[in-house]
PDB file of N, CA and C in Angstrom:
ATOM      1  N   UNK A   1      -0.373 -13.686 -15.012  1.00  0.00           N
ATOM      2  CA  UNK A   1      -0.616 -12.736 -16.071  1.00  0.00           C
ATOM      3  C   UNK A   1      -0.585 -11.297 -15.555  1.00  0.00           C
ATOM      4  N   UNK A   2      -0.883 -11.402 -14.183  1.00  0.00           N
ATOM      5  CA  UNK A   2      -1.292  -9.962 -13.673  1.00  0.00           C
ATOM      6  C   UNK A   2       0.520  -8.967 -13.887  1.00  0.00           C
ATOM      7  N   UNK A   3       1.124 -10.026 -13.070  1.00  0.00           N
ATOM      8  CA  UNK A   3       2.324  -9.254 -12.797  1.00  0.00           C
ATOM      9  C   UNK A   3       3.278  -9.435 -13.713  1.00  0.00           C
ATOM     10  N   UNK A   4       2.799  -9.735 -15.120  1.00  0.00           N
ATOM     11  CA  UNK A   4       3.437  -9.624 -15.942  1.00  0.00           C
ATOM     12  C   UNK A   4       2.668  -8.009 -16.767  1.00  0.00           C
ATOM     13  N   UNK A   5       1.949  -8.106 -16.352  1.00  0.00           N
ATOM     14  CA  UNK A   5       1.123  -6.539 -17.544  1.00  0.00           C
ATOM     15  C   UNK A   5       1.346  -5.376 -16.384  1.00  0.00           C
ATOM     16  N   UNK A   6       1.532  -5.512 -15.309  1.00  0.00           N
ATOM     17  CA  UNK A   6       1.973  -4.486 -14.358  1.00  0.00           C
ATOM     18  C   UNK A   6       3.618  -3.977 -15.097  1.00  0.00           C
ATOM     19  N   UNK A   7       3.972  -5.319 -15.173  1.00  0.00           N
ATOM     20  CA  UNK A   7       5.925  -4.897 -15.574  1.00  0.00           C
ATOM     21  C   UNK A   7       5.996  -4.291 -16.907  1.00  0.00           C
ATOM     22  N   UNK A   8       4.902  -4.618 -17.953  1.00  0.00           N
ATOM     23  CA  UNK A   8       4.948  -3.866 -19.607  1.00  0.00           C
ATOM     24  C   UNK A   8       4.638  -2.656 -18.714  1.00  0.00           C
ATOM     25  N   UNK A   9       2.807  -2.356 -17.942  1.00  0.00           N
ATOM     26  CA  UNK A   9       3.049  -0.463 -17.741  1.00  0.00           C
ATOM     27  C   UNK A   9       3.853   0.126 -17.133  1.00  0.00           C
ATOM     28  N   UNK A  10       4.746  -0.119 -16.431  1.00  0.00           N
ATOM     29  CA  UNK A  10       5.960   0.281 -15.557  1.00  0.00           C
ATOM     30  C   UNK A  10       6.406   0.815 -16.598  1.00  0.00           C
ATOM     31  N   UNK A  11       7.050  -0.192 -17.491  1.00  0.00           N
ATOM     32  CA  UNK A  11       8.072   0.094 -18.122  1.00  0.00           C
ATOM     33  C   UNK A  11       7.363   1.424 -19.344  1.00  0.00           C
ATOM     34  N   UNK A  12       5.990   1.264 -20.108  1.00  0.00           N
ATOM     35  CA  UNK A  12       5.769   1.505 -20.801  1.00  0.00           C
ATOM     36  C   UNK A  12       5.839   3.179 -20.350  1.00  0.00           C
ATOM     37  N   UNK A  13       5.144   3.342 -18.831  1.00  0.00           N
ATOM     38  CA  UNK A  13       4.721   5.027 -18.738  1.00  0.00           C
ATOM     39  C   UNK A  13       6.397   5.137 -17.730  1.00  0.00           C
ATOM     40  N   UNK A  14       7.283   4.517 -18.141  1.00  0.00           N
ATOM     41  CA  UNK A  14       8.442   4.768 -17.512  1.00  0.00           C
ATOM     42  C   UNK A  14       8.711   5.150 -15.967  1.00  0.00           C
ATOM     43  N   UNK A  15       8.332   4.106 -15.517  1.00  0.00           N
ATOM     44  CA  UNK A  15       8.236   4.131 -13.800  1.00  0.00           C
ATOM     45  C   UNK A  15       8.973   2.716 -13.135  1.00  0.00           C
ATOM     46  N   UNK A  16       9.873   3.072 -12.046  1.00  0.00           N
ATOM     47  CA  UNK A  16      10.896   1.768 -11.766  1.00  0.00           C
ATOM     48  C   UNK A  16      10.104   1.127 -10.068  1.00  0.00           C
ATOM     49  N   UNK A  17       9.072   1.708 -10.054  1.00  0.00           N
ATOM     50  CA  UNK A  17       8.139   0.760  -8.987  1.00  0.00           C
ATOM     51  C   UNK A  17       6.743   1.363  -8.719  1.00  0.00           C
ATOM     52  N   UNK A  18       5.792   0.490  -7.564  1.00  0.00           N
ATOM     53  CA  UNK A  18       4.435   0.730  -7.517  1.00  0.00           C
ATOM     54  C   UNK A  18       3.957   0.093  -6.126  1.00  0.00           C
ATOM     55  N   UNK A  19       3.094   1.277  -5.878  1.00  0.00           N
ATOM     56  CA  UNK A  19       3.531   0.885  -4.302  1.00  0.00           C
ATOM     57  C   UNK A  19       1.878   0.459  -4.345  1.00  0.00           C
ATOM     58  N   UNK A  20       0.797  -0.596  -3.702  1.00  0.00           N
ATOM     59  CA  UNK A  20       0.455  -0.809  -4.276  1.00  0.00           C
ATOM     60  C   UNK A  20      -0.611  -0.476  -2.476  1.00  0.00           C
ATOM     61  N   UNK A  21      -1.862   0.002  -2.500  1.00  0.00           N
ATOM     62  CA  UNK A  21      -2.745   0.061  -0.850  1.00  0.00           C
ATOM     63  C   UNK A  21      -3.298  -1.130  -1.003  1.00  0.00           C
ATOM     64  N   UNK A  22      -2.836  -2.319  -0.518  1.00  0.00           N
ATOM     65  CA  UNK A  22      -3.730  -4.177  -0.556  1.00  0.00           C
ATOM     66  C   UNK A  22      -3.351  -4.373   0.780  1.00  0.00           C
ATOM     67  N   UNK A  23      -3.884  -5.814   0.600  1.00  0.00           N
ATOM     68  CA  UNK A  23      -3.542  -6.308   2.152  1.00  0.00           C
ATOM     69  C   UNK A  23      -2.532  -7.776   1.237  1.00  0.00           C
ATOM     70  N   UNK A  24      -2.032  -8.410   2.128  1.00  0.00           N
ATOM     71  CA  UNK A  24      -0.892  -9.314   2.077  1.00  0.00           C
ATOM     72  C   UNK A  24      -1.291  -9.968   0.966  1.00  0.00           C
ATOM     73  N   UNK A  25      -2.611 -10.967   0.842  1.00  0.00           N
ATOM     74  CA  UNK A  25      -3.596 -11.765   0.539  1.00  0.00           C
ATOM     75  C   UNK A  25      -3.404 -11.473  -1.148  1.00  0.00           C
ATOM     76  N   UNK A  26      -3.872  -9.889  -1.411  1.00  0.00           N
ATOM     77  CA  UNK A  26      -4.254  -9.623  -2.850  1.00  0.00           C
ATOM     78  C   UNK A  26      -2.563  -9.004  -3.506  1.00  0.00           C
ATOM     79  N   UNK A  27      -1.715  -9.391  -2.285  1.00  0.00           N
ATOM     80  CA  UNK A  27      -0.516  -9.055  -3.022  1.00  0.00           C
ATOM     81  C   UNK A  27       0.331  -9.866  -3.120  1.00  0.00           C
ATOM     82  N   UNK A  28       0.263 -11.394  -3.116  1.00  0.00           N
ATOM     83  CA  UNK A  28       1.066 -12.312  -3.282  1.00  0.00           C
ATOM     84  C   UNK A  28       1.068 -12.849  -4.587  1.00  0.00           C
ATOM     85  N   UNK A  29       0.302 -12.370  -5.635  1.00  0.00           N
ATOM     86  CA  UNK A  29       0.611 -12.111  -7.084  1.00  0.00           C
ATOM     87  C   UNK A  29       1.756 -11.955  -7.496  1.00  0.00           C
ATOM     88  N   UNK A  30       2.118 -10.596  -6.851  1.00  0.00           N
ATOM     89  CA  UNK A  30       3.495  -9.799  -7.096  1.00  0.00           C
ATOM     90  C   UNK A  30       4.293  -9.904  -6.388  1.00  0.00           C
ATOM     91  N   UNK A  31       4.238 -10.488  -4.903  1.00  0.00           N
ATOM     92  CA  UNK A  31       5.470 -10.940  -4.247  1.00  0.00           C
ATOM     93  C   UNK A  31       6.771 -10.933  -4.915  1.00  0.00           C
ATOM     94  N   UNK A  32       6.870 -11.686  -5.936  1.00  0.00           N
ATOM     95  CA  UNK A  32       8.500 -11.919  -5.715  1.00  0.00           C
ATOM     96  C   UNK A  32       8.752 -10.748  -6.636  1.00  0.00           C
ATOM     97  N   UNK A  33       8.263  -9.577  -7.064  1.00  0.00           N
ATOM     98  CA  UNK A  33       8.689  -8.406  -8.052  1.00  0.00           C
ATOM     99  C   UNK A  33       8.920  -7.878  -7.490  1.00  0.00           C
ATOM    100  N   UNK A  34      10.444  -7.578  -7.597  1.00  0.00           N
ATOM    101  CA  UNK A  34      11.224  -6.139  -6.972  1.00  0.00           C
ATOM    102  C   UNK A  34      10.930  -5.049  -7.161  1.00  0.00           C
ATOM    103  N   UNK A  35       9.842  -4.739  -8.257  1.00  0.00           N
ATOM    104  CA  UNK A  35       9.027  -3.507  -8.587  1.00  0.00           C
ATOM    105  C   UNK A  35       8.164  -2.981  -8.150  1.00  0.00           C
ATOM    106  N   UNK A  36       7.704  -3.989  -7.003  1.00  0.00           N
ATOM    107  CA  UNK A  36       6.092  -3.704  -6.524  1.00  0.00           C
ATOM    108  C   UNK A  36       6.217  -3.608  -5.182  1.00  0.00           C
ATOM    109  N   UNK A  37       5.951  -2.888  -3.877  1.00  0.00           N
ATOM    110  CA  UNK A  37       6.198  -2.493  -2.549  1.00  0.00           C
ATOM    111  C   UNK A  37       4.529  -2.754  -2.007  1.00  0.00           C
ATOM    112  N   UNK A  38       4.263  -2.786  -1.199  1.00  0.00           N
ATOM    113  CA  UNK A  38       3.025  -2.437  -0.529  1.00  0.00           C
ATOM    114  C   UNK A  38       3.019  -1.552   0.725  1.00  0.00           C
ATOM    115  N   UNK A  39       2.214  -1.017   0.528  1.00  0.00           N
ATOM    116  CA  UNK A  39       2.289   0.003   2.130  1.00  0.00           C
ATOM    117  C   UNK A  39       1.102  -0.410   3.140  1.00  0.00           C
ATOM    118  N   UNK A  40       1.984  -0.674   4.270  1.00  0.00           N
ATOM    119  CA  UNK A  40       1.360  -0.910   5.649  1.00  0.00           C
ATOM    120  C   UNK A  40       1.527   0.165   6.872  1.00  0.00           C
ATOM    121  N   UNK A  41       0.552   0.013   7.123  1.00  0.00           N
ATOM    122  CA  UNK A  41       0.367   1.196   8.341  1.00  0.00           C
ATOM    123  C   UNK A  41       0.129   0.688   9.639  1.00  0.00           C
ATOM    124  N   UNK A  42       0.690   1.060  10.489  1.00  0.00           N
ATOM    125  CA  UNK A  42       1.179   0.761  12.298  1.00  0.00           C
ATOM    126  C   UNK A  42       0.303   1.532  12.617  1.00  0.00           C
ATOM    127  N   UNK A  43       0.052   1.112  13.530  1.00  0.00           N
ATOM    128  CA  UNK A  43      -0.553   1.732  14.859  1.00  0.00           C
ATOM    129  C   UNK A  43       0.508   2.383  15.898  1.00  0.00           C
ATOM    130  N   UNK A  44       0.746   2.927  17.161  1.00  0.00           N
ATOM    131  CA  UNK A  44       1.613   3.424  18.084  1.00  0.00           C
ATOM    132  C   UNK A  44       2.469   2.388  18.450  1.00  0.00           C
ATOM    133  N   UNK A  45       1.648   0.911  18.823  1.00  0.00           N
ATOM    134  CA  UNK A  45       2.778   0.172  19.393  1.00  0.00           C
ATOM    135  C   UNK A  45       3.366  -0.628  18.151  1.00  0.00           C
ATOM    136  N   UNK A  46       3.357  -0.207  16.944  1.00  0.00           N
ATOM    137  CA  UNK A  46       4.211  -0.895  15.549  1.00  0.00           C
ATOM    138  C   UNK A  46       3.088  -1.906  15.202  1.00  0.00           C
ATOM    139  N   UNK A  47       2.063  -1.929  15.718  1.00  0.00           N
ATOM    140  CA  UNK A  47       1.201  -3.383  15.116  1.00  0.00           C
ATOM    141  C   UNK A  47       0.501  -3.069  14.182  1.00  0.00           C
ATOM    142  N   UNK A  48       0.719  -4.017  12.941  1.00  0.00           N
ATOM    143  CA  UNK A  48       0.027  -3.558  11.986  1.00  0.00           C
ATOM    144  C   UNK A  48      -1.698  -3.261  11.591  1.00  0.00           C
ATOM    145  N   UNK A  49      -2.182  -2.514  11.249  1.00  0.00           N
ATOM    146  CA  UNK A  49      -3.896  -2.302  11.031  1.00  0.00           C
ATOM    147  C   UNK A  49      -4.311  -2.767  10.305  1.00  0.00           C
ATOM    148  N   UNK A  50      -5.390  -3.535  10.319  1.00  0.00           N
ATOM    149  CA  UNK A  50      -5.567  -4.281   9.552  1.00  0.00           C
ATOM    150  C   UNK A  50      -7.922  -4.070   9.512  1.00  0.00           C
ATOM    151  N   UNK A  51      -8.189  -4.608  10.586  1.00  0.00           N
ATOM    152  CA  UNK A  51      -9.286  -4.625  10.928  1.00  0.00           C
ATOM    153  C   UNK A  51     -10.050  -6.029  10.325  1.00  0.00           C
ATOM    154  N   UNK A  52     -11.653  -6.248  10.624  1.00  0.00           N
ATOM    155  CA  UNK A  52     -11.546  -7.303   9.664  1.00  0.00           C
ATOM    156  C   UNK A  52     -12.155  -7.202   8.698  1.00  0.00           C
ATOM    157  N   UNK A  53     -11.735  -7.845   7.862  1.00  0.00           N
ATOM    158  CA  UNK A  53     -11.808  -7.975   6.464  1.00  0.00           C
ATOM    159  C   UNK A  53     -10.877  -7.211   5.722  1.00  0.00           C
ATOM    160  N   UNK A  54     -10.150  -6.591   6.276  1.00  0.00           N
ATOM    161  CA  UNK A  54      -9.205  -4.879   5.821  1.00  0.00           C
ATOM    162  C   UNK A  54      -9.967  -3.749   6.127  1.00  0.00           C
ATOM    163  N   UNK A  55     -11.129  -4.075   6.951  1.00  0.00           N
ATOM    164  CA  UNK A  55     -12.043  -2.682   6.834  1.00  0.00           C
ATOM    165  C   UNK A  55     -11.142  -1.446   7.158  1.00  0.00           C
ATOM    166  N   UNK A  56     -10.266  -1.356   8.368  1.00  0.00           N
ATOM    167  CA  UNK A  56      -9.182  -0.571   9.098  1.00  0.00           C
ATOM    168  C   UNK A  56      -8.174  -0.120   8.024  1.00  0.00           C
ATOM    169  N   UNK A  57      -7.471  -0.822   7.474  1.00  0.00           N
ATOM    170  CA  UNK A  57      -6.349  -0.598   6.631  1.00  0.00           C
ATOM    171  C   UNK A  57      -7.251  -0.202   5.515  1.00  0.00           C
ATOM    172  N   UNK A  58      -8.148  -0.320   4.825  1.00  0.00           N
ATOM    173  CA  UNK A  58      -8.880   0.172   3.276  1.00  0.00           C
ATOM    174  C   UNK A  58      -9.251   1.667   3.966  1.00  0.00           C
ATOM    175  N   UNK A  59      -9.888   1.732   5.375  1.00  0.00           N
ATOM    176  CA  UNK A  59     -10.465   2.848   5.566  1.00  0.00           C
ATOM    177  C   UNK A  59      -9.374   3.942   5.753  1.00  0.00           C
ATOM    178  N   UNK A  60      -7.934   3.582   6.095  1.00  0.00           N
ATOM    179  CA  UNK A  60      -6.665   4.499   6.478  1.00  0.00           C
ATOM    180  C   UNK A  60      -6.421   4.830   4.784  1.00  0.00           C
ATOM    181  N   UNK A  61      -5.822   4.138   3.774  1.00  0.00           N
ATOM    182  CA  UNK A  61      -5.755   3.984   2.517  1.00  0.00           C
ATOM    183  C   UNK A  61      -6.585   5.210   2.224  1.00  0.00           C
ATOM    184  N   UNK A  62      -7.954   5.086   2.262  1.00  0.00           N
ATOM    185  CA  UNK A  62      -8.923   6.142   1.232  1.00  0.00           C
ATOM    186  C   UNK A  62      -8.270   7.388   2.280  1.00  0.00           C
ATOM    187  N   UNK A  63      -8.110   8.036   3.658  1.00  0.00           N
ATOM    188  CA  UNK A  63      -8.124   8.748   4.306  1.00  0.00           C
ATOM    189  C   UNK A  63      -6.867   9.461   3.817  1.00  0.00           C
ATOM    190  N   UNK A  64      -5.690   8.283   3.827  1.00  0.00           N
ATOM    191  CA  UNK A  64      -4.392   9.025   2.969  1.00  0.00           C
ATOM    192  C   UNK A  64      -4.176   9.496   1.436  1.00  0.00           C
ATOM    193  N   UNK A  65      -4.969   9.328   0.404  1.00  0.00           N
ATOM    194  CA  UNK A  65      -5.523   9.434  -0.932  1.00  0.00           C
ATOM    195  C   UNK A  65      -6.307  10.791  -1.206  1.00  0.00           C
ATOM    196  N   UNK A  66      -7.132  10.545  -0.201  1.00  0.00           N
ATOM    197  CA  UNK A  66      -7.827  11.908   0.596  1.00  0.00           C
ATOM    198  C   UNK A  66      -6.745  13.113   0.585  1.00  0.00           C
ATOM    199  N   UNK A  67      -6.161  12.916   1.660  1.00  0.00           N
ATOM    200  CA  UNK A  67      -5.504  13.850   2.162  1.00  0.00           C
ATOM    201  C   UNK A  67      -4.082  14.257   1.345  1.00  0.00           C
ATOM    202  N   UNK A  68      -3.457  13.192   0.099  1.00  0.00           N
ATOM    203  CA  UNK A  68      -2.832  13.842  -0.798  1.00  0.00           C
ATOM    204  C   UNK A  68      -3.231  14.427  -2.016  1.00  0.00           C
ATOM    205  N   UNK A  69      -4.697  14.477  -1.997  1.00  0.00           N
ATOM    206  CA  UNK A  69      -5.554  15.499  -2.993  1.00  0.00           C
ATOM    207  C   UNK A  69      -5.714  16.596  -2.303  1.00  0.00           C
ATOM    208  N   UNK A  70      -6.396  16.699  -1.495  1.00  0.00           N
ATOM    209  CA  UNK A  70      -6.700  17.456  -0.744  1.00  0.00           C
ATOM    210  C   UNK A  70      -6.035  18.788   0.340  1.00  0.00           C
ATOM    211  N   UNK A  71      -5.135  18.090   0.453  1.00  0.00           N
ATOM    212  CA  UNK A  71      -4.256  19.044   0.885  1.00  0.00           C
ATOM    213  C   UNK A  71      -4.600  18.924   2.676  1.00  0.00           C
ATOM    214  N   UNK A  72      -5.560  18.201   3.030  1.00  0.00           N
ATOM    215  CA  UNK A  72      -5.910  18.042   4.608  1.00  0.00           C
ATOM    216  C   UNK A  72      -5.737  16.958   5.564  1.00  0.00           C
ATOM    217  N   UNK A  73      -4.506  17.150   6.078  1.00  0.00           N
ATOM    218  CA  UNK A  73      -4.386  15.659   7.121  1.00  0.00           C
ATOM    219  C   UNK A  73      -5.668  15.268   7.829  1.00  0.00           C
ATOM    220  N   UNK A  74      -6.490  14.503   8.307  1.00  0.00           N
ATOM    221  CA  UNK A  74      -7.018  14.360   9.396  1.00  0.00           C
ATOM    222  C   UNK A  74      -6.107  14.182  10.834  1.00  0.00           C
ATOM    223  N   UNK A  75      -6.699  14.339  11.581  1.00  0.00           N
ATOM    224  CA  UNK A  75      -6.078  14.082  13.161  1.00  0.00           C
ATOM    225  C   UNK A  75      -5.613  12.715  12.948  1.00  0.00           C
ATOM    226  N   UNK A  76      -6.658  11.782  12.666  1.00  0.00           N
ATOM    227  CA  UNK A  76      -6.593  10.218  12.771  1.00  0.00           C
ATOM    228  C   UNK A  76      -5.177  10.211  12.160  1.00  0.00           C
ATOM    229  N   UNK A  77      -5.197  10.554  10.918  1.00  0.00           N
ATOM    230  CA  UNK A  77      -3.941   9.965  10.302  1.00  0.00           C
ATOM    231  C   UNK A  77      -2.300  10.222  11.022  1.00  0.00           C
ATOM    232  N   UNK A  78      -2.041  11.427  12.185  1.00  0.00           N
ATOM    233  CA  UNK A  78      -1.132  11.822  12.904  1.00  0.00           C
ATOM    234  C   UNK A  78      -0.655  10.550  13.365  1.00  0.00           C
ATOM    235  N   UNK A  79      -1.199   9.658  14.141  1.00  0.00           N
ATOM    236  CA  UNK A  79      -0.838   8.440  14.949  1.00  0.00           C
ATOM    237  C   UNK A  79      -0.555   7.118  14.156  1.00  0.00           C
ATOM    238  N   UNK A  80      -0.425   7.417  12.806  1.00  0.00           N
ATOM    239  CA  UNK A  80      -0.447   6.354  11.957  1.00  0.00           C
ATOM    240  C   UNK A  80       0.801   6.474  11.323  1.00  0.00           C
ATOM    241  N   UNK A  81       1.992   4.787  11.443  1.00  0.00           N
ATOM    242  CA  UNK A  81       2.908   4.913  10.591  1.00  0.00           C
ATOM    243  C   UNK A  81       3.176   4.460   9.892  1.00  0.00           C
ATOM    244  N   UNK A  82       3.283   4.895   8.129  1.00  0.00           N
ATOM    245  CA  UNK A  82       3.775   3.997   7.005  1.00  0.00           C
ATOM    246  C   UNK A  82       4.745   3.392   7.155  1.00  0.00           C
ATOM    247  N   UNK A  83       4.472   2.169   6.453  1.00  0.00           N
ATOM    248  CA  UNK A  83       5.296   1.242   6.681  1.00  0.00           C
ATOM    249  C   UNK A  83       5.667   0.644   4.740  1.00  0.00           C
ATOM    250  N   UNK A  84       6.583   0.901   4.057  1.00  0.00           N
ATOM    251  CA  UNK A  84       6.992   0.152   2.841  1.00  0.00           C
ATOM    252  C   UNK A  84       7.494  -1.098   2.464  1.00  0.00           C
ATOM    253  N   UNK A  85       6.358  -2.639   2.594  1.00  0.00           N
ATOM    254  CA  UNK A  85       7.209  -3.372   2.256  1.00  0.00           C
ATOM    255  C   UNK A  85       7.418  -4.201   1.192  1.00  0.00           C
ATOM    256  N   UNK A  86       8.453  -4.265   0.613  1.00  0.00           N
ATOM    257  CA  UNK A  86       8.975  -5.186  -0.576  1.00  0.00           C
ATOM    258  C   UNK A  86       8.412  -6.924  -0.336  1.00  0.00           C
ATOM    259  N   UNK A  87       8.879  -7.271  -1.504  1.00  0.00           N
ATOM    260  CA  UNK A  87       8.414  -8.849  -2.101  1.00  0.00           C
ATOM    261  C   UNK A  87       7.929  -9.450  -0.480  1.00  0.00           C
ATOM    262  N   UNK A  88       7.099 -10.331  -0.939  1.00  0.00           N
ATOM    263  CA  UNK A  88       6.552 -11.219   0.458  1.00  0.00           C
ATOM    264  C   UNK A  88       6.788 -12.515  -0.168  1.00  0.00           C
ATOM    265  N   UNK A  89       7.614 -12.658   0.155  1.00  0.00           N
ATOM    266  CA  UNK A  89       8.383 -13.766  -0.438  1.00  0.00           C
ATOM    267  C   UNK A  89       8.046 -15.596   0.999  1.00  0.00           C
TER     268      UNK A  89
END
């Protein structure tokens, strides 16, 4: 049901994707929608952050949300690389 009412607001507020801050787990809903991306963030040597429970990746998420309101990178976020990925098929 979910990723069917995601595809009506897409369409409705006229938007052709949604990138979505989850971890793998809460995004295999939408897996196979070519509409829906998730963003993952690397560390230096490419490994993904995660922490446990997502504490690491939720805490990078609010920091980048942050910082596109805000107008203020933190340091932390310099060493961190987005990563966009499609369906988890």
């Amino acid at each position: 049901m979910l990723p069917q009412a995601l595809i009506a607001y897409l369409k409705e507020i006229n938007l052709q994707r949604a990138l979505f801050f989850t971890s793998r787990n809460y995004m295999r809903p939408f897996s196979r929608m070519g509409e829906v991306r998730r963003v993952a963030f690397l560390d230096g040597e490419g490994e993904e952050i995660r922490g446990p429970y997502g504490r690491d990746y939720y805490r990078l998420a609010g920091l980048i949300v942050r910082a596109l309101v805000s107008g203020d990178i933190p340091a932390e976020l310099l060493s961190v690389k987005v990563k966009i990925e499609g369906g988890l098929r």
